[in-house]
C-alpha atoms as a PDB file:
ATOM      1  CA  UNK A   1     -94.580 138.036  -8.245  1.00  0.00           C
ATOM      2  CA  UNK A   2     -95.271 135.074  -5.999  1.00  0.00           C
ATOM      3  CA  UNK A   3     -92.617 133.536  -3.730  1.00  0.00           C
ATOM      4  CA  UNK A   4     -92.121 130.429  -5.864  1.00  0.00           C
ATOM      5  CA  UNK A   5     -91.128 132.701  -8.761  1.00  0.00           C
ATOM      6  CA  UNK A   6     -89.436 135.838  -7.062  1.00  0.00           C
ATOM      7  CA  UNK A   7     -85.614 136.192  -8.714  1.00  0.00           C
ATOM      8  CA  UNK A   8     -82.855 135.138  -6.103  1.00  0.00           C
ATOM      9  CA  UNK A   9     -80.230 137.879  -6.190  1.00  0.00           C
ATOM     10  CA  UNK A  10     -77.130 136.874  -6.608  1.00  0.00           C
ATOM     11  CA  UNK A  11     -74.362 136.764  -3.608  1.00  0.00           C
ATOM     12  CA  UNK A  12     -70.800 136.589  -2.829  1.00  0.00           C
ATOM     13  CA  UNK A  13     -70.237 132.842  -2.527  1.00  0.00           C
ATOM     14  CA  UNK A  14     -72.616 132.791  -6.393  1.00  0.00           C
ATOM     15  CA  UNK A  15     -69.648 134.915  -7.408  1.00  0.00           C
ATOM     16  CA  UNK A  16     -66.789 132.751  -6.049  1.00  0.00           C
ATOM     17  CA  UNK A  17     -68.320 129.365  -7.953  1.00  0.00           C
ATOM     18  CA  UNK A  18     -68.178 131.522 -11.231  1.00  0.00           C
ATOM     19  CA  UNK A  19     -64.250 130.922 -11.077  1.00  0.00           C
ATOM     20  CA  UNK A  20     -62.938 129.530 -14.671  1.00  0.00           C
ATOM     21  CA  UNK A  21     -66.848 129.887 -15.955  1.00  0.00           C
ATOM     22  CA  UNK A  22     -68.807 131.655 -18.274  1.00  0.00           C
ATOM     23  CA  UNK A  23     -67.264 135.548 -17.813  1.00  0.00           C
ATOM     24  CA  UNK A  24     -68.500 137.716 -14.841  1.00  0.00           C
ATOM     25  CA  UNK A  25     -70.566 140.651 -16.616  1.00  0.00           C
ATOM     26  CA  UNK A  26     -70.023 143.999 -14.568  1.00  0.00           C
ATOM     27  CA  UNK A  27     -71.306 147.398 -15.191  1.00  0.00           C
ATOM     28  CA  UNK A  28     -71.485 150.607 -12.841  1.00  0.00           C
ATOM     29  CA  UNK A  29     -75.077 152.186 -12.036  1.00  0.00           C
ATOM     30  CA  UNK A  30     -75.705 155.153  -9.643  1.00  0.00           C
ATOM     31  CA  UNK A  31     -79.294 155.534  -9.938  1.00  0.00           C
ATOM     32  CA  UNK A  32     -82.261 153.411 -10.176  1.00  0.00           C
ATOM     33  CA  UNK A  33     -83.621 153.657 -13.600  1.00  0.00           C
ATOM     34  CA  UNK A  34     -79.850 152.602 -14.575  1.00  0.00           C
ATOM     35  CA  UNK A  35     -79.507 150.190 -11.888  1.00  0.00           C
ATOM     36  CA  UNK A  36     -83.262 148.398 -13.599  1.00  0.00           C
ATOM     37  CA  UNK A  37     -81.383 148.011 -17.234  1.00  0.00           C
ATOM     38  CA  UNK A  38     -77.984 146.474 -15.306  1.00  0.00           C
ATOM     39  CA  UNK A  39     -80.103 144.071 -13.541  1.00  0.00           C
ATOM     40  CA  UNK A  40     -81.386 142.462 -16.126  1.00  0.00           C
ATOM     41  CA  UNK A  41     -78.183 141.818 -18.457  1.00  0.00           C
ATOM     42  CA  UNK A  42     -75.126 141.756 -15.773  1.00  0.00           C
ATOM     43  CA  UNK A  43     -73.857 139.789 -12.644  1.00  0.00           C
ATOM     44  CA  UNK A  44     -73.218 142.580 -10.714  1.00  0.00           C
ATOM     45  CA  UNK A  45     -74.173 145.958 -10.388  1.00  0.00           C
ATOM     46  CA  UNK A  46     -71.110 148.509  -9.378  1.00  0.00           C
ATOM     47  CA  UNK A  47     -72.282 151.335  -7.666  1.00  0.00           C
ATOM     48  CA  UNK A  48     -68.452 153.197  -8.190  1.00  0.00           C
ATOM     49  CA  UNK A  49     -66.668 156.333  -6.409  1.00  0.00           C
ATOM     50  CA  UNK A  50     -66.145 156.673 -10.305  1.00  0.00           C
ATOM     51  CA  UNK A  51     -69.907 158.371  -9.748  1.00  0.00           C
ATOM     52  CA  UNK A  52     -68.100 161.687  -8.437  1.00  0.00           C
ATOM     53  CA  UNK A  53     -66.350 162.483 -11.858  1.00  0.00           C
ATOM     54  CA  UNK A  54     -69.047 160.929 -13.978  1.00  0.00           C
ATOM     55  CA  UNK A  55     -72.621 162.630 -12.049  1.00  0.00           C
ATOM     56  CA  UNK A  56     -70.767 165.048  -9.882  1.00  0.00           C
ATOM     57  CA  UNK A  57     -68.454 166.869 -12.391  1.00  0.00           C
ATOM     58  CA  UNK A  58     -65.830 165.876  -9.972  1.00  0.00           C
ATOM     59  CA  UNK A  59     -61.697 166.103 -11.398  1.00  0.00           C
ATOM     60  CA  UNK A  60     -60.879 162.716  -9.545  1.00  0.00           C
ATOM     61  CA  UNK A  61     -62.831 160.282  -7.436  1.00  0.00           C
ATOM     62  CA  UNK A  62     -60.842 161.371  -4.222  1.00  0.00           C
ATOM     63  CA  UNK A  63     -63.747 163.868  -3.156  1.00  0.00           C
ATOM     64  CA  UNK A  64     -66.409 160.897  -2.780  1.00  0.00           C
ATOM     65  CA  UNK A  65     -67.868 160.908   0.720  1.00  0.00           C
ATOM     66  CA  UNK A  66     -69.713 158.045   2.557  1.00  0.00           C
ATOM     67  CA  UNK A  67     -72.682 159.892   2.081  1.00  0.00           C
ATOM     68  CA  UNK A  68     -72.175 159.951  -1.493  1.00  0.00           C
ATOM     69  CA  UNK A  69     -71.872 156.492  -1.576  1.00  0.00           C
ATOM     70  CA  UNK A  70     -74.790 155.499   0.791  1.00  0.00           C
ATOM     71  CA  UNK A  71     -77.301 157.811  -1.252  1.00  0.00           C
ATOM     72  CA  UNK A  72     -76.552 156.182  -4.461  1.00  0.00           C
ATOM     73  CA  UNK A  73     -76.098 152.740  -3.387  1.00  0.00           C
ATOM     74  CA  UNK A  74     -79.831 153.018  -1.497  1.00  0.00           C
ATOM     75  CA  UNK A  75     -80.840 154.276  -5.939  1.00  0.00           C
ATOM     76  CA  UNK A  76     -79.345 150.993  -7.146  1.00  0.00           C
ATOM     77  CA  UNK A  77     -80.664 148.506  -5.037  1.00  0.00           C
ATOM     78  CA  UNK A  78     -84.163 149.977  -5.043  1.00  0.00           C
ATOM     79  CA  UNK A  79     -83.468 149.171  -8.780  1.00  0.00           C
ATOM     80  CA  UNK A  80     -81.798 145.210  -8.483  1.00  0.00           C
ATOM     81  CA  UNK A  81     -83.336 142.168  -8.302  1.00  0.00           C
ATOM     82  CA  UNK A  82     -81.205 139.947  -9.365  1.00  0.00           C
ATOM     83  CA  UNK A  83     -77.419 141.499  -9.829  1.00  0.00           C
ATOM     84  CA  UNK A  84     -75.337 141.574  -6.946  1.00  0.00           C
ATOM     85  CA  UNK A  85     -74.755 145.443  -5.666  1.00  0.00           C
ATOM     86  CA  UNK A  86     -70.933 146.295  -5.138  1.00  0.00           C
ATOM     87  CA  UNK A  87     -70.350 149.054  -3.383  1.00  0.00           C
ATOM     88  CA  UNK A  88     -67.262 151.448  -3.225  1.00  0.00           C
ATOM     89  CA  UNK A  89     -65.726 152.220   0.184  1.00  0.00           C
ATOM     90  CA  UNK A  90     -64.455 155.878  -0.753  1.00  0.00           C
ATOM     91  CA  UNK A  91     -61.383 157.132  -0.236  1.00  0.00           C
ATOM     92  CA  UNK A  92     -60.486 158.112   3.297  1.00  0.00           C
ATOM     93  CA  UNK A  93     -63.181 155.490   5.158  1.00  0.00           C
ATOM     94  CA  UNK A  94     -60.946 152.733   5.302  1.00  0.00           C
ATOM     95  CA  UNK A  95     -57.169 153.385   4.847  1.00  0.00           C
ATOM     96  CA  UNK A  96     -56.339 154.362   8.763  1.00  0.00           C
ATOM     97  CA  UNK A  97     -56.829 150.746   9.937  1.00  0.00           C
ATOM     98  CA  UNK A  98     -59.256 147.697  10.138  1.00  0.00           C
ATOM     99  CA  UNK A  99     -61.834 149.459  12.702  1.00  0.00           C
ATOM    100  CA  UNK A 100     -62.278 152.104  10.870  1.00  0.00           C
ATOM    101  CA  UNK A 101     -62.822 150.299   7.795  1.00  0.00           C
ATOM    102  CA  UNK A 102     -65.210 147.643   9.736  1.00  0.00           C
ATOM    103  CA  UNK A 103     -67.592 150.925  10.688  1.00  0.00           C
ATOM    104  CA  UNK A 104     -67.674 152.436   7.625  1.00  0.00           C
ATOM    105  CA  UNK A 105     -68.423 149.287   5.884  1.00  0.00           C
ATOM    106  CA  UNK A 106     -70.956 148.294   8.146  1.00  0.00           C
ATOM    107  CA  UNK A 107     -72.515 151.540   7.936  1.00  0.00           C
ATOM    108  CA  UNK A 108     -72.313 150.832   3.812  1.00  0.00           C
ATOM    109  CA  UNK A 109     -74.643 147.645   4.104  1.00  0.00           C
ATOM    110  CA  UNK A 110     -76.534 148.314   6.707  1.00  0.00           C
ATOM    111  CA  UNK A 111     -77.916 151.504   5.516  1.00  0.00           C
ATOM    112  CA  UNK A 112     -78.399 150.565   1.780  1.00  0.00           C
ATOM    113  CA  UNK A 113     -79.069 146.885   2.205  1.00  0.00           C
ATOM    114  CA  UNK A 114     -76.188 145.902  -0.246  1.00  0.00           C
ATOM    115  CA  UNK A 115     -74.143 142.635   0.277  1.00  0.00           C
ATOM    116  CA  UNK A 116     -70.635 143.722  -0.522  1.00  0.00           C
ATOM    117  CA  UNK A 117     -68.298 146.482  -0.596  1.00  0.00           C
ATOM    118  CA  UNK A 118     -64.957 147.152  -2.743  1.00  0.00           C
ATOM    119  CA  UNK A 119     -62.029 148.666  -1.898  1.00  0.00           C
ATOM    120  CA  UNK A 120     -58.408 149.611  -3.091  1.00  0.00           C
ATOM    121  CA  UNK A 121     -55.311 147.819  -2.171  1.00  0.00           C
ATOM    122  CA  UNK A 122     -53.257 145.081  -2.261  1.00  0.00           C
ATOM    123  CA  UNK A 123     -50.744 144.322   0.578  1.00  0.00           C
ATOM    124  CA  UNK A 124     -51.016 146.759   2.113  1.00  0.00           C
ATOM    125  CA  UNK A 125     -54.736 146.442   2.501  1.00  0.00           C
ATOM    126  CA  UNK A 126     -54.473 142.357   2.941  1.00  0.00           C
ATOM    127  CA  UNK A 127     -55.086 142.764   6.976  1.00  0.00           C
ATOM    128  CA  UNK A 128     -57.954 145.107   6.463  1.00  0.00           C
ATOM    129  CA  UNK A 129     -59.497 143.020   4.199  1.00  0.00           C
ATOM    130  CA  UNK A 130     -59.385 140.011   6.606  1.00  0.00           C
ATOM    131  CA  UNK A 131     -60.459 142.075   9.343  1.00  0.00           C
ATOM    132  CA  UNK A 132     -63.771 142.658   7.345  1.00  0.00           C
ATOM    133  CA  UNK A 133     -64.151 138.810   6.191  1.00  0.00           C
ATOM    134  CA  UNK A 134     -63.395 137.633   9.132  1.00  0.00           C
ATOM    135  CA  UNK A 135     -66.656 139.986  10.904  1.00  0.00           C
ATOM    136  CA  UNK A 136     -69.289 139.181   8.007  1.00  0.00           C
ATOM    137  CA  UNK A 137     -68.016 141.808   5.409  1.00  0.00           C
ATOM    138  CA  UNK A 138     -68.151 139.900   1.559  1.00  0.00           C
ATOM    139  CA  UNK A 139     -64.653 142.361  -0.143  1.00  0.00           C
ATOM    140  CA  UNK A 140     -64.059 142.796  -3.829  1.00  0.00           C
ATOM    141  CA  UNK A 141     -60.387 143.663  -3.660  1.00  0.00           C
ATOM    142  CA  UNK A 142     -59.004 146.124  -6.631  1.00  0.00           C
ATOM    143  CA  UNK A 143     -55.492 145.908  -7.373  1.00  0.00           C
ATOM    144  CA  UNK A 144     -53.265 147.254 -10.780  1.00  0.00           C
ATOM    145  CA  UNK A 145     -54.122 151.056 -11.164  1.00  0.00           C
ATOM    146  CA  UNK A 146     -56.138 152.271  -7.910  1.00  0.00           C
ATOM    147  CA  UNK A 147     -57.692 155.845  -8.866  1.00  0.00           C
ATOM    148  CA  UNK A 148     -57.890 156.752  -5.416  1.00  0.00           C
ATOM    149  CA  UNK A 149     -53.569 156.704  -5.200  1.00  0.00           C
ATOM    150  CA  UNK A 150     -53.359 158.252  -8.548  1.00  0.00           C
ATOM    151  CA  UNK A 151     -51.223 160.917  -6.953  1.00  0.00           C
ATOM    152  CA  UNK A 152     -49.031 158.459  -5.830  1.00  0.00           C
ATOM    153  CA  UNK A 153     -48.937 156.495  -8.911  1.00  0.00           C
ATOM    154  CA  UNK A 154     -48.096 159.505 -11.396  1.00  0.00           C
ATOM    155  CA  UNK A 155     -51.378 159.616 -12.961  1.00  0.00           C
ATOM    156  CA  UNK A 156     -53.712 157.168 -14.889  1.00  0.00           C
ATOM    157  CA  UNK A 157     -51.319 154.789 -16.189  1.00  0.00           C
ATOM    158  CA  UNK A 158     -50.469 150.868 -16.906  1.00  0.00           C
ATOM    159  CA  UNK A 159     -49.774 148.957 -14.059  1.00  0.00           C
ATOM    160  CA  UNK A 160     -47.374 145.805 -14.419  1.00  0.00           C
ATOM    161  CA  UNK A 161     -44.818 147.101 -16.584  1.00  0.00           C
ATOM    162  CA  UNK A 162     -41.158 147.872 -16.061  1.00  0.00           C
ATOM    163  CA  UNK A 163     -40.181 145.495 -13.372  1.00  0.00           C
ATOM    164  CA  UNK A 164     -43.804 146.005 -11.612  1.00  0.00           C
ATOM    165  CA  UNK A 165     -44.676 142.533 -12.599  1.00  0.00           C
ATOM    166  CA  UNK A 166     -44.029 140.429  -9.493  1.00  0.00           C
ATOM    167  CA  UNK A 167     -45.628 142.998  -7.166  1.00  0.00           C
ATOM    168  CA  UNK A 168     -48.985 143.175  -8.938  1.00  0.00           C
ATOM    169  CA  UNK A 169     -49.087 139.453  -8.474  1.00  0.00           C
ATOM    170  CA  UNK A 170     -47.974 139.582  -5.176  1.00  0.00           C
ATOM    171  CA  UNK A 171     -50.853 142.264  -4.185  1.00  0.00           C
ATOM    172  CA  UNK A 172     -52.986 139.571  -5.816  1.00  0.00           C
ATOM    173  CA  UNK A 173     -51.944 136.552  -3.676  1.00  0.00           C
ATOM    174  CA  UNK A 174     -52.349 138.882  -0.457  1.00  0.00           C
ATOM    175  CA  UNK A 175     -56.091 140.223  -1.550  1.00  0.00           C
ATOM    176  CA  UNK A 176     -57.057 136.305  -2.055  1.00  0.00           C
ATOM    177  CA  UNK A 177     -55.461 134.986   0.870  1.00  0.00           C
ATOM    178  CA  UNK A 178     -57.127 137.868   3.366  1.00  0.00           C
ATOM    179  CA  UNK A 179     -60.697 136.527   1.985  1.00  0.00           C
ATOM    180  CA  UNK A 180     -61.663 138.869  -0.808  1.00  0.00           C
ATOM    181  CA  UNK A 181     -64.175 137.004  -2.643  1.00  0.00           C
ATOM    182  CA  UNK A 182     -62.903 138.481  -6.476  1.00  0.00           C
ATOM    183  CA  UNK A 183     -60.218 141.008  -7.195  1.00  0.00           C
ATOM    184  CA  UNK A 184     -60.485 144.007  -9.764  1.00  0.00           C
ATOM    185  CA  UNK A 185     -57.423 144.098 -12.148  1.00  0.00           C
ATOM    186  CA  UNK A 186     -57.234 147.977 -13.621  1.00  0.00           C
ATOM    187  CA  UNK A 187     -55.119 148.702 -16.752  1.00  0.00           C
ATOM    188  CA  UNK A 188     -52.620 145.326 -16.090  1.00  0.00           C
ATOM    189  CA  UNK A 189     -51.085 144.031 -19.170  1.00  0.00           C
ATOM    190  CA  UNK A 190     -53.076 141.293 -20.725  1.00  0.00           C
ATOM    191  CA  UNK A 191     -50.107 138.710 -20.316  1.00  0.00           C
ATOM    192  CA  UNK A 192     -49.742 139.267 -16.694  1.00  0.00           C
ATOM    193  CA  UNK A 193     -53.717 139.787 -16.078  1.00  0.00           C
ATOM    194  CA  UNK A 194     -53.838 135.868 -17.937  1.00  0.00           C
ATOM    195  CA  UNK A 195     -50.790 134.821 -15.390  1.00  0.00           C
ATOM    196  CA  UNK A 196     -52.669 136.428 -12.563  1.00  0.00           C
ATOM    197  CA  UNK A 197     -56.267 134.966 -13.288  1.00  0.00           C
ATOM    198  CA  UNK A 198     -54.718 131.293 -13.599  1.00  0.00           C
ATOM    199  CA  UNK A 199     -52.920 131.718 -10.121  1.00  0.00           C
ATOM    200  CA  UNK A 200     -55.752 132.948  -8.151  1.00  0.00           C
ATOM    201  CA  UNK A 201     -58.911 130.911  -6.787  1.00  0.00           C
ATOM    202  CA  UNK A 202     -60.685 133.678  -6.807  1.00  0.00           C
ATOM    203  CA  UNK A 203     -61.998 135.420  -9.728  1.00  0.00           C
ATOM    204  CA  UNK A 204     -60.418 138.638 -11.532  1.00  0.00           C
ATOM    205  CA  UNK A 205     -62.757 141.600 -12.857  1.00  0.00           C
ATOM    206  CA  UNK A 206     -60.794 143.477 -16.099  1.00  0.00           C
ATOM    207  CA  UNK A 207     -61.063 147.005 -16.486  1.00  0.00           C
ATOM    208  CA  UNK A 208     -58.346 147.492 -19.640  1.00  0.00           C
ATOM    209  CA  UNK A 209     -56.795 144.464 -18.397  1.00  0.00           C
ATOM    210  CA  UNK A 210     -57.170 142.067 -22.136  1.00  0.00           C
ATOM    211  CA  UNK A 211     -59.800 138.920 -22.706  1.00  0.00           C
ATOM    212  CA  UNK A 212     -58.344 136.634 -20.148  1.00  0.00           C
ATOM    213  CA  UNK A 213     -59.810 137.516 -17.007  1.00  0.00           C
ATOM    214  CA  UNK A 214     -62.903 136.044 -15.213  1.00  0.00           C
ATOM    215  CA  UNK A 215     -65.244 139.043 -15.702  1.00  0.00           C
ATOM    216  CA  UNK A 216     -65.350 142.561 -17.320  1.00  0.00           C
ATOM    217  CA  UNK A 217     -66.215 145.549 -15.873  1.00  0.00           C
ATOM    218  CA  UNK A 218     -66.475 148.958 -17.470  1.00  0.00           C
ATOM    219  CA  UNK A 219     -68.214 152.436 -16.541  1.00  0.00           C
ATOM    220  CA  UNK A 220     -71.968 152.191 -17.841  1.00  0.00           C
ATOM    221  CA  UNK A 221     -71.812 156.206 -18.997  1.00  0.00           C
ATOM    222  CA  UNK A 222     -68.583 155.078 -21.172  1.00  0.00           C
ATOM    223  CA  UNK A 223     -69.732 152.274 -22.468  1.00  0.00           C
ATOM    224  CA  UNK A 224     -72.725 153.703 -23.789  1.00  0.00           C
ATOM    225  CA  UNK A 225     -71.044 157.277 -25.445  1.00  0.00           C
ATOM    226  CA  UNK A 226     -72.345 159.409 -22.847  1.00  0.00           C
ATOM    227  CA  UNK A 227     -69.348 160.905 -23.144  1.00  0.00           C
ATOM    228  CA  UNK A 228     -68.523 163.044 -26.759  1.00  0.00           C
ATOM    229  CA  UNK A 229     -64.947 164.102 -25.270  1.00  0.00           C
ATOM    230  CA  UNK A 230     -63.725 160.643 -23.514  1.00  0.00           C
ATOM    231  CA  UNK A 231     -62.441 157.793 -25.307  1.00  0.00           C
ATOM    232  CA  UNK A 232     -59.659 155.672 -23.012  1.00  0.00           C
ATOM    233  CA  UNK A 233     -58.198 152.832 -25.173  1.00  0.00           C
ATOM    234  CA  UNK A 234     -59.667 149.916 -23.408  1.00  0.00           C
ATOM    235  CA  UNK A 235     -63.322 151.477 -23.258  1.00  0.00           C
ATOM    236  CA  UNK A 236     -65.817 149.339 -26.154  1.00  0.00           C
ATOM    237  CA  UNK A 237     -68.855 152.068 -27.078  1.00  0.00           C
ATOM    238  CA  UNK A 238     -71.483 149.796 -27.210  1.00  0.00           C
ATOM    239  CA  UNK A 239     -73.848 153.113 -28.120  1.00  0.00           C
ATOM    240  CA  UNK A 240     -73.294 156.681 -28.950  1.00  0.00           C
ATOM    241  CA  UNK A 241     -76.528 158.173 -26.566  1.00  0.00           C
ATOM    242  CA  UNK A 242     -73.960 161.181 -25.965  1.00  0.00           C
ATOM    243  CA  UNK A 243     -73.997 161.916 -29.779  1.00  0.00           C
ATOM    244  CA  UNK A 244     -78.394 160.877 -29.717  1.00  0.00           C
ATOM    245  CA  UNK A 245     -79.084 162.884 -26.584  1.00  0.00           C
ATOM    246  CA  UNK A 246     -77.234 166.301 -28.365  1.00  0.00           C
ATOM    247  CA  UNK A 247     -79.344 165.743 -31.400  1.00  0.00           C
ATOM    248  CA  UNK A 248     -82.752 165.606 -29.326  1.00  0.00           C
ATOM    249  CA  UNK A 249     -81.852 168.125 -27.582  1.00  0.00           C
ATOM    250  CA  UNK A 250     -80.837 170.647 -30.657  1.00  0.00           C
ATOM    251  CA  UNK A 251     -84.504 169.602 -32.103  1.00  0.00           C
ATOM    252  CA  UNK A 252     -86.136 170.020 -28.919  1.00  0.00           C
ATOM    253  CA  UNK A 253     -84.966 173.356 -28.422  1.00  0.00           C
ATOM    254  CA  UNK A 254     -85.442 174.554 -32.324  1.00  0.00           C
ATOM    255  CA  UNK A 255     -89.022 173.668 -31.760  1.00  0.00           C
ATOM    256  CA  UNK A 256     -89.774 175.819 -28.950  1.00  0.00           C
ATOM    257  CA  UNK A 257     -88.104 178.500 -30.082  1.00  0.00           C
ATOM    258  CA  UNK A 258     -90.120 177.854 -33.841  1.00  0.00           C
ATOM    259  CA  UNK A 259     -92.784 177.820 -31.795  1.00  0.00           C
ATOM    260  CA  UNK A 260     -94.257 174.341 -33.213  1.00  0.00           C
ATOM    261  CA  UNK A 261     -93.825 172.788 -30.165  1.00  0.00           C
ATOM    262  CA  UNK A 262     -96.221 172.076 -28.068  1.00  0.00           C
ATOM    263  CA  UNK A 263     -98.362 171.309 -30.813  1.00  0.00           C
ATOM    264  CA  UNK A 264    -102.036 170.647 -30.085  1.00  0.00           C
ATOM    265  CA  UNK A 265    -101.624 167.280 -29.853  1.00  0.00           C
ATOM    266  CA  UNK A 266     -99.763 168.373 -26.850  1.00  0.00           C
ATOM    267  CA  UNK A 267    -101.821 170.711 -25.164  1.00  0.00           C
ATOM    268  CA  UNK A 268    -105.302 170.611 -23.243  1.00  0.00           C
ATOM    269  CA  UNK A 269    -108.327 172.158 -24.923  1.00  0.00           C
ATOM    270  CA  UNK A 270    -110.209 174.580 -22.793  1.00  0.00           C
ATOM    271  CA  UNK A 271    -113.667 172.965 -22.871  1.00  0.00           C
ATOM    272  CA  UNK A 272    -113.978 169.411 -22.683  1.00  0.00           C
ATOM    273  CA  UNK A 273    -115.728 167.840 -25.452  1.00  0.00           C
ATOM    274  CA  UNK A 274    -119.701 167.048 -24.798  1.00  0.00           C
ATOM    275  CA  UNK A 275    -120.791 163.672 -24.081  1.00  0.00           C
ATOM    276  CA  UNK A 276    -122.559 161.701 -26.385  1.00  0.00           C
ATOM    277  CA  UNK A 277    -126.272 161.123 -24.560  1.00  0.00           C
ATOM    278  CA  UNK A 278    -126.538 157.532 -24.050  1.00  0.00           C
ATOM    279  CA  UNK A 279    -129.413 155.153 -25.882  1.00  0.00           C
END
């Protein structure tokens, strides 16, 4: 691919003009052949802590390390040429305070060559999030249901319900006025994800947050039925490869034990076959 024609990937500020536009298409990938099939359909390509539970067998995301995160962000870039790589700061590399989150985020880029990093937090996270602008760090903010405090929140549940209106949207004003460059909205009611998305000058990512946010994000293994025994409410399958990959694998393994495969379409003879002379 020449110069003239080589894909321009696509960057923060590319992001940021999207507000109000045609919808932000977001997917997670952790490795590179994943990472190739994102590229070509979506805006941005999520490398997620979600990667502990979903590759790892992990029970939550809150044993993700840095290194985690560095080794899988390094797949997907390798594998984008276009889409924008998002990474996730883990939990426990940014939460003491705005240096530490500055090093570990630096360390994020530098090492895997992508442009931006996410993390979780609203107010509370509003000076951190500055601090990184402010030194040459592009931040996707993610507010609503934040896996990594699920302890604190009482589990996997709806955020913005029962008089928790007013703070979600106030943890949205603080992300966009400390320079994050689009927030993440996680299981907020659709009326208040609508309310937040036409207050904000910055655009919102849904994750089970309804239609009327600037973008939609969802876990690429969910999405596409990897999983037989996990089926949250606001997860689409677009595919059942869970259900496909069982089936070739229940063939696969009849076969070998049938004995009819390999077949010898599949093997190597002994002798290879004589040459005709040439004439």
């Amino acid at each position: 691919m020449s110069a003239s024609t080589a894909l321009r990937p696509v960057l923060p500020a590319d992001i940021l003009a999207r507000k109000g536009g045609t919808p932000l298409v977001v997917l997670t990938a952790y490795t590179t052949p994943m990472a190739r099939i994102v590229d070509r359909h979506c805006d941005i390509a999520l490398v997620g802590d979600s990667l502990g539970m979903v590759l790892h067998g992990l029970p939550s995301t809150l044993g993700v390390t840095l290194d985690m995160m560095i080794l899988h962000g390094r797949s997907v870039v390798r594998g984008c040429q276009k889409a924008m790589v998002v990474i996730d700061m883990p939990f426990g590399s940014y939460e003491e305070g705005p240096a530490q989150a500055y090093r570990n985020a630096a360390r994020l880029m530098a090492e895997t060559g992508a442009p931006a990093v996410k993390l979780e937090g609203g107010q509370h996270m509003a000076e951190t999030i500055a601090f990184l602008t402010a030194r040459g760090v592009p931040v996707m903010a993610h507010i609503g249901l934040t896996p990594q405090a699920v302890n604190t929140l009482g589990g996997y549940k709806v955020v913005g319900r029962d008089g928790e209106a007013e703070k979600v949207m106030a943890d949205a004003r603080a992300v966009e006025a400390a320079g994050a460059f689009s927030v993440v909205l996680e299981k907020v009611p659709q009326g208040l994800s609508g309310r937040i998305t036409k207050a904000l000058s910055i655009p919102t990512i849904g994750i089970g947050a309804g239609v009327d946010c600037d973008g939609q994000v969802l876990v690429v293994d969910d999405m596409l039925g990897l999983f037989t025994d996990f089926r949250p409410k606001f997860v689409k399958r677009f595919g059942e490869l869970g259900l496909a990959a069982d089936e070739a694998i229940s063939a696969y393994a009849a076969e070998v034990r049938a004995r009819s495969f390999p077949a010898p379409e599949h093997a190597f003879a002994d002798v290879l076959p004589a040459k005709e002379p040439k004439t």
